[in-house]
N, C-alpha and C. Protein backbone atom coordinates (compact mmCIF):
# COMPACT_ATOMS: atom_id res chain seq x y z
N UNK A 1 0.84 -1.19 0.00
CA UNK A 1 0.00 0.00 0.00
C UNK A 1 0.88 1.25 0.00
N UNK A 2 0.52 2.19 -0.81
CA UNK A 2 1.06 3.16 -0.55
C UNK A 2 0.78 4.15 0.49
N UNK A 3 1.14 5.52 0.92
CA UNK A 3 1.27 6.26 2.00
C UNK A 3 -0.74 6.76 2.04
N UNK A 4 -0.85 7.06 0.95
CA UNK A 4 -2.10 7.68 0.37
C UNK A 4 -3.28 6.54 0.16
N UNK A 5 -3.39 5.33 0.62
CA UNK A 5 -3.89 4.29 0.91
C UNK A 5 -3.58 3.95 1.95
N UNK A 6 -2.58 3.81 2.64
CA UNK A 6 -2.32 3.82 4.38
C UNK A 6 -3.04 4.56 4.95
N UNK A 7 -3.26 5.83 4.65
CA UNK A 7 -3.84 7.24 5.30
C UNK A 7 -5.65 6.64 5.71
N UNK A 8 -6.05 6.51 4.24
CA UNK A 8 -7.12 5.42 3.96
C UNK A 8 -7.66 4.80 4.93
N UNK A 9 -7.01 3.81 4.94
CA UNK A 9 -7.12 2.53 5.58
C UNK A 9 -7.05 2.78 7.14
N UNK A 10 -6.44 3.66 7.52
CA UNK A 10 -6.38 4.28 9.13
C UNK A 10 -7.28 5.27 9.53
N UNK A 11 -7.52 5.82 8.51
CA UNK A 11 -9.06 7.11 9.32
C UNK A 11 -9.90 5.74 9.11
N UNK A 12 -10.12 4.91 8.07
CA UNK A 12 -11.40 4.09 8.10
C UNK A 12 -11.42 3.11 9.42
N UNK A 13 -10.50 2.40 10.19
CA UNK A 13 -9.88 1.67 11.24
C UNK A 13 -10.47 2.80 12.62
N UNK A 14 -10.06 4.18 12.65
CA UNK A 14 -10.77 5.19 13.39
C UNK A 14 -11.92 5.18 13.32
N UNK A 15 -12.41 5.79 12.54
CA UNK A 15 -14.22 5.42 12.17
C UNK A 15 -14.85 4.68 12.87
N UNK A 16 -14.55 3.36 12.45
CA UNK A 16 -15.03 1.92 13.09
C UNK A 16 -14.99 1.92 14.82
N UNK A 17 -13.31 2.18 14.75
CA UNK A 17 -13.41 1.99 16.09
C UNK A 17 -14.54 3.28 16.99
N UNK A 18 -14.11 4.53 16.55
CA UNK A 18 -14.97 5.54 17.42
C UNK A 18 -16.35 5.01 17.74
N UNK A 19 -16.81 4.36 16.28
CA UNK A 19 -18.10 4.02 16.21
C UNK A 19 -18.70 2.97 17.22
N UNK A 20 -17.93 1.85 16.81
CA UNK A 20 -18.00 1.29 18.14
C UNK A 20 -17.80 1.07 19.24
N UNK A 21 -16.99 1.93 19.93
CA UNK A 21 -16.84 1.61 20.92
C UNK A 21 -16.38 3.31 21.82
N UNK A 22 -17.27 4.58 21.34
CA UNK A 22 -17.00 5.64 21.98
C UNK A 22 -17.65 6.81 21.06
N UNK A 23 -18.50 6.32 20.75
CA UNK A 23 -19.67 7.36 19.45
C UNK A 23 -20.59 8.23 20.28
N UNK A 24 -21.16 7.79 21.46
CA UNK A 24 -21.90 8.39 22.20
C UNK A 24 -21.58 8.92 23.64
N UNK A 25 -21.98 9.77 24.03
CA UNK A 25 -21.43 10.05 25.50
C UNK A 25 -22.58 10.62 26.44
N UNK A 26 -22.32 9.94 27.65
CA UNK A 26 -23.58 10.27 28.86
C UNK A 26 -23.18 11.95 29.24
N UNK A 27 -23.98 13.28 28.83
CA UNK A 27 -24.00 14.13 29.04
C UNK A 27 -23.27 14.59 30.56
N UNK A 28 -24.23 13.98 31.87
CA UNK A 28 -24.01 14.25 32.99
C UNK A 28 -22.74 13.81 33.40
N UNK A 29 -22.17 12.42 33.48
CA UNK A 29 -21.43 12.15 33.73
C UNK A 29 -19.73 11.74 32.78
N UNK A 30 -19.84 11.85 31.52
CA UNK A 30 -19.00 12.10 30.46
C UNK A 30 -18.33 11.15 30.05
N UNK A 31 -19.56 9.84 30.31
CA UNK A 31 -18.48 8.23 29.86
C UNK A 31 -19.12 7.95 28.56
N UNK A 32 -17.87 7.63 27.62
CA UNK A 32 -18.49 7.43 26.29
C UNK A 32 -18.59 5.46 25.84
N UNK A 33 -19.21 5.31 25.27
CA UNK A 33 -19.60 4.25 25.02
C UNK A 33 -19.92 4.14 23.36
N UNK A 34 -20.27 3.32 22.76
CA UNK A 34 -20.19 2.97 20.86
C UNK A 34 -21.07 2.12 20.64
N UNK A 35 -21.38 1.61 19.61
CA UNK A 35 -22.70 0.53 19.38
C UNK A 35 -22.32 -0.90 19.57
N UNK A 36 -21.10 -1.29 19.94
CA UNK A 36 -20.64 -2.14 20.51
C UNK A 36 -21.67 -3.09 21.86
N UNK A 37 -22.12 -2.43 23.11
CA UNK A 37 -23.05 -3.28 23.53
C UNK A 37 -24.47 -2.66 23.36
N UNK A 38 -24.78 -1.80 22.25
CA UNK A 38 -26.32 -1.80 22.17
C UNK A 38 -25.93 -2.89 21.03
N UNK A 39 -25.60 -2.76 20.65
CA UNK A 39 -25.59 -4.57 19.41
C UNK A 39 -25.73 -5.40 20.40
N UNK A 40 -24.73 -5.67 21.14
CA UNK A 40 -25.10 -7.02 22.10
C UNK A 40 -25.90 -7.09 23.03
N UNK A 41 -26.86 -6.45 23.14
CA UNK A 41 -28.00 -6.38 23.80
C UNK A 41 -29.33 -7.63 22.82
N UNK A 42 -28.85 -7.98 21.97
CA UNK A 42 -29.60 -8.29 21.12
C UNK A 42 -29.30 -9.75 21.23
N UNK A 43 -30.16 -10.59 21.56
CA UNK A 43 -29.82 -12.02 21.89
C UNK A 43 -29.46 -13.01 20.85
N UNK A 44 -28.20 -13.50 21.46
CA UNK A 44 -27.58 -14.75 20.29
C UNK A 44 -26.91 -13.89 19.60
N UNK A 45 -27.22 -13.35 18.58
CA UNK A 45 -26.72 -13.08 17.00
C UNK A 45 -25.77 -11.27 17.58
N UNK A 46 -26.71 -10.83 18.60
CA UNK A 46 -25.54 -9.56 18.48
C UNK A 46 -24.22 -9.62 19.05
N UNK A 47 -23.60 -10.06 20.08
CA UNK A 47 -21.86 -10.54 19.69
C UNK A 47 -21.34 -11.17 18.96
N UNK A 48 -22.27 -11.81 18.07
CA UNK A 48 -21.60 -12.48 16.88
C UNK A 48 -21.30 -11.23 15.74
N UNK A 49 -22.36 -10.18 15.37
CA UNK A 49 -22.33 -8.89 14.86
C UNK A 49 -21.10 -8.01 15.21
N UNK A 50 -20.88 -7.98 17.00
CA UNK A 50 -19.82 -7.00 16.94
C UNK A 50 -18.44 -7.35 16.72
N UNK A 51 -18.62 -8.75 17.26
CA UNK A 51 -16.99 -9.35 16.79
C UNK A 51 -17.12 -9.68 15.32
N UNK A 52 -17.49 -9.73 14.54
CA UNK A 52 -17.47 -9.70 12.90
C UNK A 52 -17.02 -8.45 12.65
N UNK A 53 -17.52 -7.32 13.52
CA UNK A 53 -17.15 -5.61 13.12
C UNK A 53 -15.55 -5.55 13.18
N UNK A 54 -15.44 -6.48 14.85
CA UNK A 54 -13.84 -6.01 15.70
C UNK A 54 -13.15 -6.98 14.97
N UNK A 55 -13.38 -7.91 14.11
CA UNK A 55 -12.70 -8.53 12.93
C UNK A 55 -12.05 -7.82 11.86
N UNK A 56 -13.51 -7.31 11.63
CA UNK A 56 -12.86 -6.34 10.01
C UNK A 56 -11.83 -5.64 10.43
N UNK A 57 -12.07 -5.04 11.57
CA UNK A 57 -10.76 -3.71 11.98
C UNK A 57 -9.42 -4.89 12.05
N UNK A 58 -9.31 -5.49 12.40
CA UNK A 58 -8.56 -6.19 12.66
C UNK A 58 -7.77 -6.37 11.41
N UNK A 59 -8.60 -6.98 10.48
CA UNK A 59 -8.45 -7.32 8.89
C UNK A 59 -8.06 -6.17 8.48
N UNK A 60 -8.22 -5.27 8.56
CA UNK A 60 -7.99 -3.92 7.59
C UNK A 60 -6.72 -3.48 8.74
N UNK A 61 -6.62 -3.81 9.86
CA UNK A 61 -4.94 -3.61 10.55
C UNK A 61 -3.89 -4.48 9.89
N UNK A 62 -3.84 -5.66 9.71
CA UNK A 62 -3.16 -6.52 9.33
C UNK A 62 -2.28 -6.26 8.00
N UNK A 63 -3.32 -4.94 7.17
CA UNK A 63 -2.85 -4.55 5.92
C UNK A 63 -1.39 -3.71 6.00
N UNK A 64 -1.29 -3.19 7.60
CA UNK A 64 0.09 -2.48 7.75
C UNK A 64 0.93 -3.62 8.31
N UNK A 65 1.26 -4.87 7.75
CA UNK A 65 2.18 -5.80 8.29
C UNK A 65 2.51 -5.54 9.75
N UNK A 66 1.70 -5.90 10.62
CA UNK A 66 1.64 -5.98 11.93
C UNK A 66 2.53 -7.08 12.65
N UNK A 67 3.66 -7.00 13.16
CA UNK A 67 4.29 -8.11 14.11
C UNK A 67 3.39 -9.23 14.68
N UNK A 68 3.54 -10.29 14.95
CA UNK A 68 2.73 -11.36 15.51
C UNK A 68 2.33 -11.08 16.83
N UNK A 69 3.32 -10.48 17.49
CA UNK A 69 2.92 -10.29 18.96
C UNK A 69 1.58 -8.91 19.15
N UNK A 70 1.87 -7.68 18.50
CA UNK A 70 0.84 -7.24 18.02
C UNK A 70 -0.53 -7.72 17.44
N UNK A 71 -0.27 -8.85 16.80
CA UNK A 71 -1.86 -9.22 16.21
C UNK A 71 -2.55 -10.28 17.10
N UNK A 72 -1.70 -10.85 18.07
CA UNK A 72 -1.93 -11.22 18.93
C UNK A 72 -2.78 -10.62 20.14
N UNK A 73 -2.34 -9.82 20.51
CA UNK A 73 -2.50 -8.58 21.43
C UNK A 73 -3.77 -8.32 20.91
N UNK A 74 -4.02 -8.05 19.27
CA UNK A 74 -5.38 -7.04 18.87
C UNK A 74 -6.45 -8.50 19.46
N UNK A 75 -6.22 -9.59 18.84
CA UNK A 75 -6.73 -11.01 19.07
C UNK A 75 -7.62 -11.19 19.87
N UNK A 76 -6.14 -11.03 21.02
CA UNK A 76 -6.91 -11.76 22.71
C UNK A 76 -7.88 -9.89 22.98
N UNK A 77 -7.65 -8.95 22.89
CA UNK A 77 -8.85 -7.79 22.85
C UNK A 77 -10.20 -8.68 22.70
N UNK A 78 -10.30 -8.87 21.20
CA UNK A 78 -11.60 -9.51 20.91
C UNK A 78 -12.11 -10.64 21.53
N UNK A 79 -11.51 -11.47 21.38
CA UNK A 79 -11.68 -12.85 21.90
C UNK A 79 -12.23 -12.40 23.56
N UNK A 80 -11.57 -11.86 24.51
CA UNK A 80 -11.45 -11.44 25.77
C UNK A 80 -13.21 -10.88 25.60
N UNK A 81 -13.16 -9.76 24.98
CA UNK A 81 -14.70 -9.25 24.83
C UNK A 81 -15.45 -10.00 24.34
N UNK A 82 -15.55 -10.49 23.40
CA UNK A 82 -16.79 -11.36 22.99
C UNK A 82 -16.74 -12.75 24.18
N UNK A 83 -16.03 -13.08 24.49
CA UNK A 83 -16.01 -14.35 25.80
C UNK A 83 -16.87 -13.72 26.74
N UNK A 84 -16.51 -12.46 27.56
CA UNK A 84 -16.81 -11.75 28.51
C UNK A 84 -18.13 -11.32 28.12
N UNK A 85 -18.46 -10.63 26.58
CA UNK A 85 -19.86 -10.24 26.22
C UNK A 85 -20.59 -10.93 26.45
N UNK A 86 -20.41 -12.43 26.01
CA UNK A 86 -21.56 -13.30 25.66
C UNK A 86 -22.25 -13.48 26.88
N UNK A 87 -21.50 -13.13 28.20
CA UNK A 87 -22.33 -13.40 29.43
C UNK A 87 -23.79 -12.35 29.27
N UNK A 88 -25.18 -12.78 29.60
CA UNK A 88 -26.15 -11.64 29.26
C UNK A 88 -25.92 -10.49 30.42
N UNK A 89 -25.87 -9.05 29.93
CA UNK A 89 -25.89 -7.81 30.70
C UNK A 89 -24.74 -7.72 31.00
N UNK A 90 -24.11 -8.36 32.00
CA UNK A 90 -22.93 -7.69 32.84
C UNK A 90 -21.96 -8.09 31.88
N UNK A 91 -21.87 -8.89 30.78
CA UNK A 91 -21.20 -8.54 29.32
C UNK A 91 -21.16 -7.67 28.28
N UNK A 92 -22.40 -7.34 28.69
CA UNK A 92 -22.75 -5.86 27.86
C UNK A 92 -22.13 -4.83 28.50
N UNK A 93 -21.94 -4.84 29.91
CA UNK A 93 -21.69 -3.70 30.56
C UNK A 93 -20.08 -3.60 30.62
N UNK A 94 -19.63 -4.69 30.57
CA UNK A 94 -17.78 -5.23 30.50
C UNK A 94 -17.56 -4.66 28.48
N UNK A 95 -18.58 -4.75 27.59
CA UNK A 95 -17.90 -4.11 26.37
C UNK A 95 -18.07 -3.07 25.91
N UNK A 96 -18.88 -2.22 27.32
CA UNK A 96 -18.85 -0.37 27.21
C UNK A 96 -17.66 0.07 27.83
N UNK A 97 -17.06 -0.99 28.87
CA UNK A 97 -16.07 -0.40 29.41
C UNK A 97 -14.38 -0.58 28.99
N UNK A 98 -14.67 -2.17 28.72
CA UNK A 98 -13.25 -2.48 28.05
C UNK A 98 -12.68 -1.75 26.57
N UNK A 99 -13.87 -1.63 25.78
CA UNK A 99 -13.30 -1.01 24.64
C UNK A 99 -11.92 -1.47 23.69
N UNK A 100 -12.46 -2.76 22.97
CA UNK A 100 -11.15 -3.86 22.92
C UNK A 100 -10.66 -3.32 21.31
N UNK A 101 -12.06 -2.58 20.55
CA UNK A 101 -11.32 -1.92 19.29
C UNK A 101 -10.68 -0.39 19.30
N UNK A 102 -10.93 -0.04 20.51
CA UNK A 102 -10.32 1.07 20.72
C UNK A 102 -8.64 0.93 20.99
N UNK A 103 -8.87 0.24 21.96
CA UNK A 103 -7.75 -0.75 22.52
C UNK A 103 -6.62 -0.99 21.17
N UNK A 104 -7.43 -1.25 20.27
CA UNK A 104 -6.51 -2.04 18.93
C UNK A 104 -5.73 -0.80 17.88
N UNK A 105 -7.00 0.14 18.15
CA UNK A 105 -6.63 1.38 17.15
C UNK A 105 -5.27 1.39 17.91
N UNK A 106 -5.03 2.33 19.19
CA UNK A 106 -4.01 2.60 19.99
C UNK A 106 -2.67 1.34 19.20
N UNK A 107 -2.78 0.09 19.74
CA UNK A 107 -2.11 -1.11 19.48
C UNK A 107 -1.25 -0.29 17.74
N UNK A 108 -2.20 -0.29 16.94
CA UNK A 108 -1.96 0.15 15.58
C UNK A 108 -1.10 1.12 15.63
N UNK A 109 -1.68 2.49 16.37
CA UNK A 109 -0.80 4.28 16.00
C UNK A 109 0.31 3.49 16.47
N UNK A 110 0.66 2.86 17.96
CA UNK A 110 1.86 2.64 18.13
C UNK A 110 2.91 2.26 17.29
N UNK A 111 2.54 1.05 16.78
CA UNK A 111 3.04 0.38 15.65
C UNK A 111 3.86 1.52 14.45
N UNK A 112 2.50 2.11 14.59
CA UNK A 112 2.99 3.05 12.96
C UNK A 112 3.59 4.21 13.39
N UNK A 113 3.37 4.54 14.38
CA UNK A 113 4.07 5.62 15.07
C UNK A 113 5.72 5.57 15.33
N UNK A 114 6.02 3.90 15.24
CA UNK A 114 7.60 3.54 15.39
C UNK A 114 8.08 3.02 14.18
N UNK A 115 7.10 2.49 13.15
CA UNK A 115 7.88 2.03 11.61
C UNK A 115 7.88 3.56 10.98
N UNK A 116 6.32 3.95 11.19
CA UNK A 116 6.00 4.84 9.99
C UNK A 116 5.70 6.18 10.58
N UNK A 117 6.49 6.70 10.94
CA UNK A 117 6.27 8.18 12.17
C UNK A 117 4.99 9.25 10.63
N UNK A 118 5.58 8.94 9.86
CA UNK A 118 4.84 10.35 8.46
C UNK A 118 3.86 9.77 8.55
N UNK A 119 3.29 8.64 8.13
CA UNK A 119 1.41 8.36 8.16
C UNK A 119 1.30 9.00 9.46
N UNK A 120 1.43 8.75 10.49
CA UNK A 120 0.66 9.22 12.00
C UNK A 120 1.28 10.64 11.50
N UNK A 121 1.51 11.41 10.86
CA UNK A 121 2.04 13.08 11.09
C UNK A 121 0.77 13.51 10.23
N UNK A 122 0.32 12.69 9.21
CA UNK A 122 -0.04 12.98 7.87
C UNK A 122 -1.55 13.28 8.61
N UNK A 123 -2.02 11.63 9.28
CA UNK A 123 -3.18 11.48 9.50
C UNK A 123 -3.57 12.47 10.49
N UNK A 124 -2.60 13.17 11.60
CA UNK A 124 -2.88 13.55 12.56
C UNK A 124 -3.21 15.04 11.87
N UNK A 125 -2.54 15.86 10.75
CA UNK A 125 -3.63 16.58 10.02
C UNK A 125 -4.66 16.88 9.42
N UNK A 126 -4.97 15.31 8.96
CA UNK A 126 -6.51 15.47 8.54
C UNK A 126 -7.27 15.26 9.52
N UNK A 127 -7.11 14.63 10.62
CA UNK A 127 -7.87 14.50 11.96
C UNK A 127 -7.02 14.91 12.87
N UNK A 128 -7.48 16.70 13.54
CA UNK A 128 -6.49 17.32 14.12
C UNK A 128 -6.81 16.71 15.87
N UNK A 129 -8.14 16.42 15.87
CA UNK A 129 -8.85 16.14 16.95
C UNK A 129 -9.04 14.91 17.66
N UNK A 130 -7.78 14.28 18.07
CA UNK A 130 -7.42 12.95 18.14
C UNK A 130 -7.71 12.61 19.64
N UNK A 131 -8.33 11.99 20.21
CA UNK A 131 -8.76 11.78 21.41
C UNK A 131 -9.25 10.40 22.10
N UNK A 132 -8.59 9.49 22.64
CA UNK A 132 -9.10 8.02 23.03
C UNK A 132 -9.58 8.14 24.12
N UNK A 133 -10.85 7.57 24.09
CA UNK A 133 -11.25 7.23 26.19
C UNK A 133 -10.39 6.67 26.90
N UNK A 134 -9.50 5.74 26.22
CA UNK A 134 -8.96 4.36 27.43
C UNK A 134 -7.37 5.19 27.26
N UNK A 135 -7.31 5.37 28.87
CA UNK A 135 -5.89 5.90 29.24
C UNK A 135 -5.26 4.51 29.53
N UNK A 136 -4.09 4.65 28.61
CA UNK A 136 -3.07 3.44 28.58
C UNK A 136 -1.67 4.17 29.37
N UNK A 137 -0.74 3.37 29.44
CA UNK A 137 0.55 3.78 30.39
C UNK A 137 1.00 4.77 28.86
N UNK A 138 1.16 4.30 27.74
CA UNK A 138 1.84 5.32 26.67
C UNK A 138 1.02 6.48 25.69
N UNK A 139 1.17 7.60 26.06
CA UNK A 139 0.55 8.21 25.83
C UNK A 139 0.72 9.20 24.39
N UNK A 140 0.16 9.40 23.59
CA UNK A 140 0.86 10.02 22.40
C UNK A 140 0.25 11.73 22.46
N UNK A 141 1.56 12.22 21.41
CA UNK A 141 1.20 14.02 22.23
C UNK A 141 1.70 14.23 20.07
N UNK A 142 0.11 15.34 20.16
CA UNK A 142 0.15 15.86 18.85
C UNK A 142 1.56 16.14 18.58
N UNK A 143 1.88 15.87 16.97
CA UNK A 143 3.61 16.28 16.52
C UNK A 143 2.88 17.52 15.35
N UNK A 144 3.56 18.98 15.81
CA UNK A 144 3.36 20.00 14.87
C UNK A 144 4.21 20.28 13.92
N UNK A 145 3.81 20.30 12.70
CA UNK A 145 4.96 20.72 11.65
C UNK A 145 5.23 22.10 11.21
């Protein structure tokens, strides 16, 4: 892929993830959540729906030659949530909080942030407004050109 198809392929990986798993936010108290467990609210067939979603992202990560231990990592995310989802409710309530494609995006910038520092410079101009719910130990800080 080239740089201009990388770019691509990573706002669309954003998208997804925002979407699912941090699209909406409780006014009063300011926790965001994604369609991630209103899908699995839906008996039987909706964690089968969201992990098909946290697949694709996955699939469309894999396109930046991802290390094994990395795709691993994105893996056990899903696997971990949909195991944990499938329990009724308090699985639903474990995949508003875990946020395992959010989780993966992060997994990704890192990645590309240490092969490919210019896509994350590139992307971080077309999306100046870069913001994850889930505070991890490594934290990334806008690069201005």
């Amino acid at each position: 892929m080239n740089t201009a198809e990388r770019l691509v392929t990573l706002n669309r990986i954003r998208k997804f993830s925002r979407l699912m798993d941090s699209a909406f936010r409780i006014p009063v108290i300011g926790f965001r959540f994604g369609l991630d467990p209103i899908i699995g609210l839906i008996p039987g067939a909706g964690d089968l729906v969201s992990t098909a979603f946290s697949a694709y992202i996955i699939f469309l990560a894999a396109r930046f030659g991802l290390p094994p231990q990395v795709m691993y990592k994105m893996i056990l995310n899903i696997g971990l949530e949909a195991v944990v989802g499938a329990v009724p409710l308090v699985g639903d309530l474990f995949d508003a909080y875990y946020k395992s494609n959010i989780r993966n995006l992060e997994l990704l910038e890192r990645h590309i942030m240490i092969v490919e520092p210019e896509v994350i410079q590139q992307s971080n101009l077309e999306t100046p407004d870069i913001v994850s719910p889930v505070t991890t130990p490594t934290t990334y800080q806008k690069v201005s050109s």
